[in-house]
N, C-alpha and C. Protein backbone atom coordinates (compact mmCIF):
# COMPACT_ATOMS: atom_id res chain seq x y z
N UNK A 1 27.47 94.44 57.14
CA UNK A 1 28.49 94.23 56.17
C UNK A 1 27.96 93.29 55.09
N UNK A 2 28.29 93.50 54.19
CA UNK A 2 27.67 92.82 52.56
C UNK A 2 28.91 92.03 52.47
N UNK A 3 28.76 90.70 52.25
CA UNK A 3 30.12 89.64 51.46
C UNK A 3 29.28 89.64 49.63
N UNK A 4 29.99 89.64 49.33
CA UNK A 4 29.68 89.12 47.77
C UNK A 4 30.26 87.94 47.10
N UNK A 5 29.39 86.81 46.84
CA UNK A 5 29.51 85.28 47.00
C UNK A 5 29.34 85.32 45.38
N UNK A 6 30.54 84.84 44.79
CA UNK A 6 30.82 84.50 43.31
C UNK A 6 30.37 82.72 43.17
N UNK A 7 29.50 83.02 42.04
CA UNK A 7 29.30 81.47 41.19
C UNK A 7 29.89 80.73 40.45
N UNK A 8 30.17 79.61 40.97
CA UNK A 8 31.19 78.90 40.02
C UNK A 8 32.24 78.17 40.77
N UNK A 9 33.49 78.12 39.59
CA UNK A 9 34.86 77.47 39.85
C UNK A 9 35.81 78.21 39.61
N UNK A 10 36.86 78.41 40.30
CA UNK A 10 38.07 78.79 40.23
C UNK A 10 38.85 78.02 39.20
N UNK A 11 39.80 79.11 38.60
CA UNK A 11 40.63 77.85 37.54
C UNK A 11 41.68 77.33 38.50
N UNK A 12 41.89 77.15 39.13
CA UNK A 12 42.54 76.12 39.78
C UNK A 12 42.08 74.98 40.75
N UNK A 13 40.50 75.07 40.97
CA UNK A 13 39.79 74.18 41.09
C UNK A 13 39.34 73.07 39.91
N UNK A 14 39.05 73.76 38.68
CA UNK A 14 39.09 73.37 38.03
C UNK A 14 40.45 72.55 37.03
N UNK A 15 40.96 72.86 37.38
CA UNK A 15 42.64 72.29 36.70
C UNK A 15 42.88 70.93 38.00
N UNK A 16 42.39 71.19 38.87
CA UNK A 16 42.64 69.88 39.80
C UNK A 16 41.83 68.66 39.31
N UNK A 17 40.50 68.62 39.22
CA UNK A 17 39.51 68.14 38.60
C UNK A 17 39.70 67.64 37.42
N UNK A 18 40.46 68.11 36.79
CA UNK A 18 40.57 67.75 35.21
C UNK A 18 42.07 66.86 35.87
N UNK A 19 42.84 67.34 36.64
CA UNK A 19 44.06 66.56 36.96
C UNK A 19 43.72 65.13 37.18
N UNK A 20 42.53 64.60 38.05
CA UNK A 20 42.03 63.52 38.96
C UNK A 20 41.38 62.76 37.68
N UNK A 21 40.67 63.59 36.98
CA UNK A 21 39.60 62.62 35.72
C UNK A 21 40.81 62.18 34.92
N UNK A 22 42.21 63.09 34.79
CA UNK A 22 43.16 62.18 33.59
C UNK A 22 44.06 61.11 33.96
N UNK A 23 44.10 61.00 35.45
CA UNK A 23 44.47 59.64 36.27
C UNK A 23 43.67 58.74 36.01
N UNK A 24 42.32 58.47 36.44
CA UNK A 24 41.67 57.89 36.39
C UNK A 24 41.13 57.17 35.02
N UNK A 25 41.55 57.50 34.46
CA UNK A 25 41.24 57.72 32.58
C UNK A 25 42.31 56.88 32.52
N UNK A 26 43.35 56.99 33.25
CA UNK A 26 44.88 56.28 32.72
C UNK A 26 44.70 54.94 33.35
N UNK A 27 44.46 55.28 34.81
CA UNK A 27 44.26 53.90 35.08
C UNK A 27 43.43 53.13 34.44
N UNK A 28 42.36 53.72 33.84
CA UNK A 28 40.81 52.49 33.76
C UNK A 28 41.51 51.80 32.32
N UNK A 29 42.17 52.57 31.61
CA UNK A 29 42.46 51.95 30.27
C UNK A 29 43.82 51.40 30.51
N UNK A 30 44.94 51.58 31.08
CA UNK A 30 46.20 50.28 31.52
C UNK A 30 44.93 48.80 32.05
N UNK A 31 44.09 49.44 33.04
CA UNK A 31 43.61 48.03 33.28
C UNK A 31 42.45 46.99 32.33
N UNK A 32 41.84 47.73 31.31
CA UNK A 32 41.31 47.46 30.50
C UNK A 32 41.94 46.75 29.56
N UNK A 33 42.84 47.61 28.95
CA UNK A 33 44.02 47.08 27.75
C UNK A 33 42.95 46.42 26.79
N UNK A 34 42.84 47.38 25.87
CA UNK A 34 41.69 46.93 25.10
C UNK A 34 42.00 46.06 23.89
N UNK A 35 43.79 46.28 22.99
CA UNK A 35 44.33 45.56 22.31
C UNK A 35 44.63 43.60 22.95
N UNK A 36 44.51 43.54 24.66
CA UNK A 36 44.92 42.50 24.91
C UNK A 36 43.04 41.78 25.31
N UNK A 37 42.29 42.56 24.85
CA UNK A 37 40.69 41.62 24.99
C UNK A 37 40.38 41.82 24.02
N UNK A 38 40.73 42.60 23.02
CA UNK A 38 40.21 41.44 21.13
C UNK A 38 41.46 40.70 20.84
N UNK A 39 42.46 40.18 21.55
CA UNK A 39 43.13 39.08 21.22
C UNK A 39 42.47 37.94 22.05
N UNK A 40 42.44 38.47 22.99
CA UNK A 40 41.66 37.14 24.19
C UNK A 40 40.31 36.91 23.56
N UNK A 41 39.41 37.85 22.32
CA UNK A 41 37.95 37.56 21.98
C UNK A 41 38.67 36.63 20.69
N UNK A 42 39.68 37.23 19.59
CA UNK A 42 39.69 36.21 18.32
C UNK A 42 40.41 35.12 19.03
N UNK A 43 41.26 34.69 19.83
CA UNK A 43 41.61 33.16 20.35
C UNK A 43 40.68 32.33 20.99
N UNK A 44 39.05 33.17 21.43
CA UNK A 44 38.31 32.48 22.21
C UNK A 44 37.64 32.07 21.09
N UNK A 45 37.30 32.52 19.82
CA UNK A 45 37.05 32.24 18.53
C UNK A 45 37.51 31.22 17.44
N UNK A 46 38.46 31.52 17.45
CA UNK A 46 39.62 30.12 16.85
C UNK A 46 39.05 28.84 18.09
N UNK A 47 39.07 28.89 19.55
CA UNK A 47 38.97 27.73 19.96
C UNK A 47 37.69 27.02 19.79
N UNK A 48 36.66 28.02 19.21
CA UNK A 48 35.16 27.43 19.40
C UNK A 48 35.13 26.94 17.88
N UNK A 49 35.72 27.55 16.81
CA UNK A 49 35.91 27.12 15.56
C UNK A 49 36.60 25.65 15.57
N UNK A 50 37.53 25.68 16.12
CA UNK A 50 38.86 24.01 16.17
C UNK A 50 37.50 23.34 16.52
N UNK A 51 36.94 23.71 17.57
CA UNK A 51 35.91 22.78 18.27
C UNK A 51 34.85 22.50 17.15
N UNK A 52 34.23 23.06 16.42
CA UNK A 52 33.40 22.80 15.47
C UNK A 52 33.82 22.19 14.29
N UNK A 53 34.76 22.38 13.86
CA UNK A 53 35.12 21.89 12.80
C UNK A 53 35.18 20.62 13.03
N UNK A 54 36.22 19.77 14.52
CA UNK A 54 36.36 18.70 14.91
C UNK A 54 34.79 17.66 15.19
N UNK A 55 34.35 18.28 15.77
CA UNK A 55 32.55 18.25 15.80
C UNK A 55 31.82 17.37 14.69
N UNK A 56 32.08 18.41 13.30
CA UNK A 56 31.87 18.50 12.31
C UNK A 56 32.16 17.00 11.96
N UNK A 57 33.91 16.83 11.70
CA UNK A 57 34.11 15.64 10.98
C UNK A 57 33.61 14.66 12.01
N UNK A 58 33.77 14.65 12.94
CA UNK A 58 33.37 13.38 13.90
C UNK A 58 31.64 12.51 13.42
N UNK A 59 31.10 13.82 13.84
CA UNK A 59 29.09 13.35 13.28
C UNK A 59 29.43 12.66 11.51
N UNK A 60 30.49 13.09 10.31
CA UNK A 60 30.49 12.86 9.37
C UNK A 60 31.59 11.25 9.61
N UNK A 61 31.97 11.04 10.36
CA UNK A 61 32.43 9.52 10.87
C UNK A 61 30.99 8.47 11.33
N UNK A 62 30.36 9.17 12.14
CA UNK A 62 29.31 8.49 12.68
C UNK A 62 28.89 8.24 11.41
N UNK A 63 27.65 9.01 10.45
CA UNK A 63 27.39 9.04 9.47
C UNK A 63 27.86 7.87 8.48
N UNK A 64 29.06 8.45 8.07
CA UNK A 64 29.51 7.40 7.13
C UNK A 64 30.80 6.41 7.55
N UNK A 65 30.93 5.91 8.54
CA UNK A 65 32.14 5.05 8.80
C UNK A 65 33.27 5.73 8.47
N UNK A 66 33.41 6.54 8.04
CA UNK A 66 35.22 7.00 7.39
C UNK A 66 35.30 8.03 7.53
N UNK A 67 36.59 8.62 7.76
CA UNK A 67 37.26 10.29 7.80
C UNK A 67 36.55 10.64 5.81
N UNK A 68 36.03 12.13 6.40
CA UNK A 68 36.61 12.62 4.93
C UNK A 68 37.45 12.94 4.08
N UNK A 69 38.05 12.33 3.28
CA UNK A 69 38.66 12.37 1.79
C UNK A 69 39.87 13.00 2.30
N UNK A 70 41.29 12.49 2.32
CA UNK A 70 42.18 13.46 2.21
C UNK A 70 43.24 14.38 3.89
N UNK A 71 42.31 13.43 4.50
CA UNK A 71 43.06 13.58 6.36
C UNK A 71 44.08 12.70 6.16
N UNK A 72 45.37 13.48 6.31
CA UNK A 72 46.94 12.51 6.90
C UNK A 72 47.35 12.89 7.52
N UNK A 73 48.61 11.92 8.17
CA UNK A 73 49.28 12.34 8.93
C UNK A 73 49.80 13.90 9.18
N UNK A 74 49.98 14.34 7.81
CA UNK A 74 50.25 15.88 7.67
C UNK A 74 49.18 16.88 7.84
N UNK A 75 50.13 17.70 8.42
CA UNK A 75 48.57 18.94 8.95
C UNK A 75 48.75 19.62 7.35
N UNK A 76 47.25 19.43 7.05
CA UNK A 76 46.82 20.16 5.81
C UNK A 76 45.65 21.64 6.09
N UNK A 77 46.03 22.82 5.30
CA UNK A 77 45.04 23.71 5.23
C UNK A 77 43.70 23.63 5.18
N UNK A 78 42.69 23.94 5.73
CA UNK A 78 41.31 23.52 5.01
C UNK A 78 40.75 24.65 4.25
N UNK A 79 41.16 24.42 3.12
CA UNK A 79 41.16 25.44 2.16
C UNK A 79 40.12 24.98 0.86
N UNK A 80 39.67 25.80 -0.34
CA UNK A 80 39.12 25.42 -1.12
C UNK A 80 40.25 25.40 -2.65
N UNK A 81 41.51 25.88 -1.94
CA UNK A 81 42.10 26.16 -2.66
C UNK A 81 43.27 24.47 -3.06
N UNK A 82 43.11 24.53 -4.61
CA UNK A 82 44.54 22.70 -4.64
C UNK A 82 45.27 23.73 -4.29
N UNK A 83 46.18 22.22 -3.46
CA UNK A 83 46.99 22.09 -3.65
C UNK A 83 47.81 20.92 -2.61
N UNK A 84 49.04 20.87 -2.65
CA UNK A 84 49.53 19.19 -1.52
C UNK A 84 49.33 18.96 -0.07
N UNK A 85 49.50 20.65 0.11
CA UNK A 85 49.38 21.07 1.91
C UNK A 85 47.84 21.31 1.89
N UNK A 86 46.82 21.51 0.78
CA UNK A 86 45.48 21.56 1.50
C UNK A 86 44.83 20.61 1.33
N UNK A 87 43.49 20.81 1.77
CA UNK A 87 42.60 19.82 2.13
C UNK A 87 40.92 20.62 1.53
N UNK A 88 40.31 19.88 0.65
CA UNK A 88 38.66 20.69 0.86
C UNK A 88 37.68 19.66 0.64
N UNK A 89 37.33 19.65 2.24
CA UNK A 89 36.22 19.10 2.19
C UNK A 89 34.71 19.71 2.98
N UNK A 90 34.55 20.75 3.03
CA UNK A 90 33.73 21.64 2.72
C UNK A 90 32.01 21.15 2.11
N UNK A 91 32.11 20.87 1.09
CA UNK A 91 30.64 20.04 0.48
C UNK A 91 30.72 18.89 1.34
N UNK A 92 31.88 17.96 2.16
CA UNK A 92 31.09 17.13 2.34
C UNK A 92 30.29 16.77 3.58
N UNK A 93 30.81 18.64 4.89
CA UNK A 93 30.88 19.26 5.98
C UNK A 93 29.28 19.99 5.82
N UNK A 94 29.37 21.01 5.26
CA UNK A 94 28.49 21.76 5.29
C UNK A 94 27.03 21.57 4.74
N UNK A 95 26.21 22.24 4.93
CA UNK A 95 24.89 21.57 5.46
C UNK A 95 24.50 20.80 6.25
N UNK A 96 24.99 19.52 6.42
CA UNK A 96 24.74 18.10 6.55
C UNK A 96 24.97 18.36 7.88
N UNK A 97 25.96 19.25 8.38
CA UNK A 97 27.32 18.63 9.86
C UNK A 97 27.54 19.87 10.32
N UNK A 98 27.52 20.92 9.25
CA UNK A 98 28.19 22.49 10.14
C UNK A 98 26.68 23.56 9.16
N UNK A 99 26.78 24.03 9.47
CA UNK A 99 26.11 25.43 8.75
C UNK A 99 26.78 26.16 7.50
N UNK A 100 28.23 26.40 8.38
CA UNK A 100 29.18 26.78 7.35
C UNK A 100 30.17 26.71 7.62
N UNK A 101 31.68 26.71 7.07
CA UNK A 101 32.47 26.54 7.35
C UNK A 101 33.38 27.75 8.56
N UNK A 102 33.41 27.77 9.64
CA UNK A 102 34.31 28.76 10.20
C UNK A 102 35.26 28.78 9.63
N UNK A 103 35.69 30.28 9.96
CA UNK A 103 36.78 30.85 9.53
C UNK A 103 37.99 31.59 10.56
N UNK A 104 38.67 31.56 10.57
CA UNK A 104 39.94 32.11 11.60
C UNK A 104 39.85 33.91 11.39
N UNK A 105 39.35 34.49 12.53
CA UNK A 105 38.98 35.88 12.40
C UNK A 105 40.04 37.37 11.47
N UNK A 106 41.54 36.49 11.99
CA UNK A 106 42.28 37.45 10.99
C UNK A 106 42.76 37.02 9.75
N UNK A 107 42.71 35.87 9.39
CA UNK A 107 43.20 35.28 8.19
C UNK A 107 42.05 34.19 7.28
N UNK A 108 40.89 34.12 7.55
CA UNK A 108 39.80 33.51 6.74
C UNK A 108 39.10 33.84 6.17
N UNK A 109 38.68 33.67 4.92
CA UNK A 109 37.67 33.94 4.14
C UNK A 109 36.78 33.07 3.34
N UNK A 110 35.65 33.04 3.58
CA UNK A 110 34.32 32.24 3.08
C UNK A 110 33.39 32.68 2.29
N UNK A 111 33.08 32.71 1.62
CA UNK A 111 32.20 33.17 0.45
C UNK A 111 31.01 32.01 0.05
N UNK A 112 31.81 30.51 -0.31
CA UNK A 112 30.87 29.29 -0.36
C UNK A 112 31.95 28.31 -0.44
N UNK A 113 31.77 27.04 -0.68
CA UNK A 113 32.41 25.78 -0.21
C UNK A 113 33.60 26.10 -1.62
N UNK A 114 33.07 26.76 -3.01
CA UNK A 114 33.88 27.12 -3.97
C UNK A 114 34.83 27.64 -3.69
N UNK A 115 35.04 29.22 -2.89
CA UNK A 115 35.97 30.06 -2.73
C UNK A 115 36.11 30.34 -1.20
N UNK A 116 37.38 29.20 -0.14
CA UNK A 116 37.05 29.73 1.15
C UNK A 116 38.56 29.19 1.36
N UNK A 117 38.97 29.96 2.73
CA UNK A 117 40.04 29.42 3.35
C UNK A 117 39.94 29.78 4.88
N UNK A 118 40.03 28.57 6.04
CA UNK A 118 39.56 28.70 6.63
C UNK A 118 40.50 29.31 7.78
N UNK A 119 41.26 29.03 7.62
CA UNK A 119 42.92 29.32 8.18
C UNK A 119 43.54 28.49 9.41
N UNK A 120 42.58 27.38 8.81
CA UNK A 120 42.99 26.51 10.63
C UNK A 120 43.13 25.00 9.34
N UNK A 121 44.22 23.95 10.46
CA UNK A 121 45.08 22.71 9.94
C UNK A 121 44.03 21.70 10.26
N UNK A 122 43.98 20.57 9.87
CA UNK A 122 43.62 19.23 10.40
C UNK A 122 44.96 17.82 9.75
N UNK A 123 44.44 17.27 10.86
CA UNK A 123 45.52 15.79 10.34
C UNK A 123 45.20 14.97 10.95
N UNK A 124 45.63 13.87 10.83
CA UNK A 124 45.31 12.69 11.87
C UNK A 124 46.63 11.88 12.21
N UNK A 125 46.92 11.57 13.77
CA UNK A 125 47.94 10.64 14.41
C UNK A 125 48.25 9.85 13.19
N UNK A 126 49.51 9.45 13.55
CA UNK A 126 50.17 8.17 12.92
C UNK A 126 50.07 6.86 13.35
N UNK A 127 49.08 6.79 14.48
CA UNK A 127 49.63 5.77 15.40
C UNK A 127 48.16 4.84 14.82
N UNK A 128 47.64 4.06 15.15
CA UNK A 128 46.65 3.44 14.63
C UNK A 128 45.35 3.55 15.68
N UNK A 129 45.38 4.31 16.18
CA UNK A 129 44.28 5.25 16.95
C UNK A 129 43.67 5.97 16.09
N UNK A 130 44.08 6.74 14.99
CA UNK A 130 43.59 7.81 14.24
C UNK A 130 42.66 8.49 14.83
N UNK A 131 43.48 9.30 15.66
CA UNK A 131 42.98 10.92 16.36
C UNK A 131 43.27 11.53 15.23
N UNK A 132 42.33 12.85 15.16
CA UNK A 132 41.98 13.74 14.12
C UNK A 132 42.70 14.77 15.55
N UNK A 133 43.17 16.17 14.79
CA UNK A 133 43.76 17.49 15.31
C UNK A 133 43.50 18.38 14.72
N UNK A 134 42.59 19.36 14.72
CA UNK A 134 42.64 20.47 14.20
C UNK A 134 42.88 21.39 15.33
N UNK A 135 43.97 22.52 14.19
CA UNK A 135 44.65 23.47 14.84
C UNK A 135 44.27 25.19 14.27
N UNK A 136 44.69 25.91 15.13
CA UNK A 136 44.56 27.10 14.57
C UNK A 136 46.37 28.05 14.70
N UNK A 137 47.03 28.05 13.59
CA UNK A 137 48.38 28.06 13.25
C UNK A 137 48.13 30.00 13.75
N UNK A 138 47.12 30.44 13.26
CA UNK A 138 47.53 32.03 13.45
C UNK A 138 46.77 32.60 14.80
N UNK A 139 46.72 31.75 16.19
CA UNK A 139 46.52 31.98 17.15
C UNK A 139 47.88 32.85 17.91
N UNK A 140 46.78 33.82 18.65
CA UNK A 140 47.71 35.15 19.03
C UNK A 140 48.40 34.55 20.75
N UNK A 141 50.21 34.33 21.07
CA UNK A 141 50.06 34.30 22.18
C UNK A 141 49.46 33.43 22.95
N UNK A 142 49.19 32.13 21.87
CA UNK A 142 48.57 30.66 22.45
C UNK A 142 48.53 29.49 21.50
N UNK A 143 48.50 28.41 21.93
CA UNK A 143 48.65 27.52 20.98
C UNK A 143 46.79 26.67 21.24
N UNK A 144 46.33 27.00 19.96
CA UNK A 144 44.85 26.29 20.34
C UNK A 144 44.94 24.94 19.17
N UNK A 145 44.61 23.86 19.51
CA UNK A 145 44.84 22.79 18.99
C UNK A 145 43.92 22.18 20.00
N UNK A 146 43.05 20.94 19.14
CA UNK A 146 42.42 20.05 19.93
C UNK A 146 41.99 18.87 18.99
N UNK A 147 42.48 17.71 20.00
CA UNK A 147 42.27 15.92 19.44
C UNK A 147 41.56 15.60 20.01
N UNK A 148 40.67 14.80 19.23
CA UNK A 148 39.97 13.96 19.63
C UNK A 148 40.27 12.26 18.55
């Protein structure tokens, strides 16, 4: 007796197969969640920025005995832009203390110490400690702020 043995897949072998890969597809990306790890990458960003910037003015304390130009009590922009709420001190940061000025990944822009906004606050306590705070105001789902 002769059997005759067909090559291949059945379409309903195949429709199972494709059933199992579109589970699996579902799960890997619910657990991935790829919108909630470039928020967790630009907040891990903003915090290494707060950190540098703070960095920054500190070595420019060592340096010259004094905050640069224009730190108060009020959280000011560090912007290149006047005005009452900002702050630019930029020339007296860069080179010397930072490389360049960071910038806040969804809301900063840098070009040179002329035309930049960095999108993160600084100020200093009221109290006669004068702790410096820089913050990052457009942090996603966290509050990143750090004194020294």
């Amino acid at each position: 007796m002769l059997y005759k043995h067909s090559k291949g897949f059945t379409l309903v072998e195949m429709l199972i197969v494709l059933g199992i890969l579109a589970v699996l597809i579902t799960i890997i990306l619910i657990a991935i969640n790829p919108a909630q790890q470039l928020m967790f990458a630009r907040n891990t960003k903003r915090n290494a920025d707060v950190n540098q910037i703070l960095n920054a003015v500190d070595q420019y304390f060592v340096v010259n005995g004094s905050m640069p130009a224009g730190i108060t009590t009020t959280a000011k922009t560090i912007t290149s832009t006047a005005g009452a709420g900002n702050i630019d001190f930029c020339t007296n940061l860069v080179n010397e203390f930072i490389a360049a000025m960071p910038i806040d990944p969804t809301t900063g822009t840098y070009a040179d110490c002329t035309n930049y906004s960095t999108g993160y606050t600084i100020q200093k306590s009221s109290g006669a400690n004068n702790r410096i705070t820089v913050s990052a105001p457009s942090a996603e789902s966290a509050t990143i702020s750090v004194t020294r």
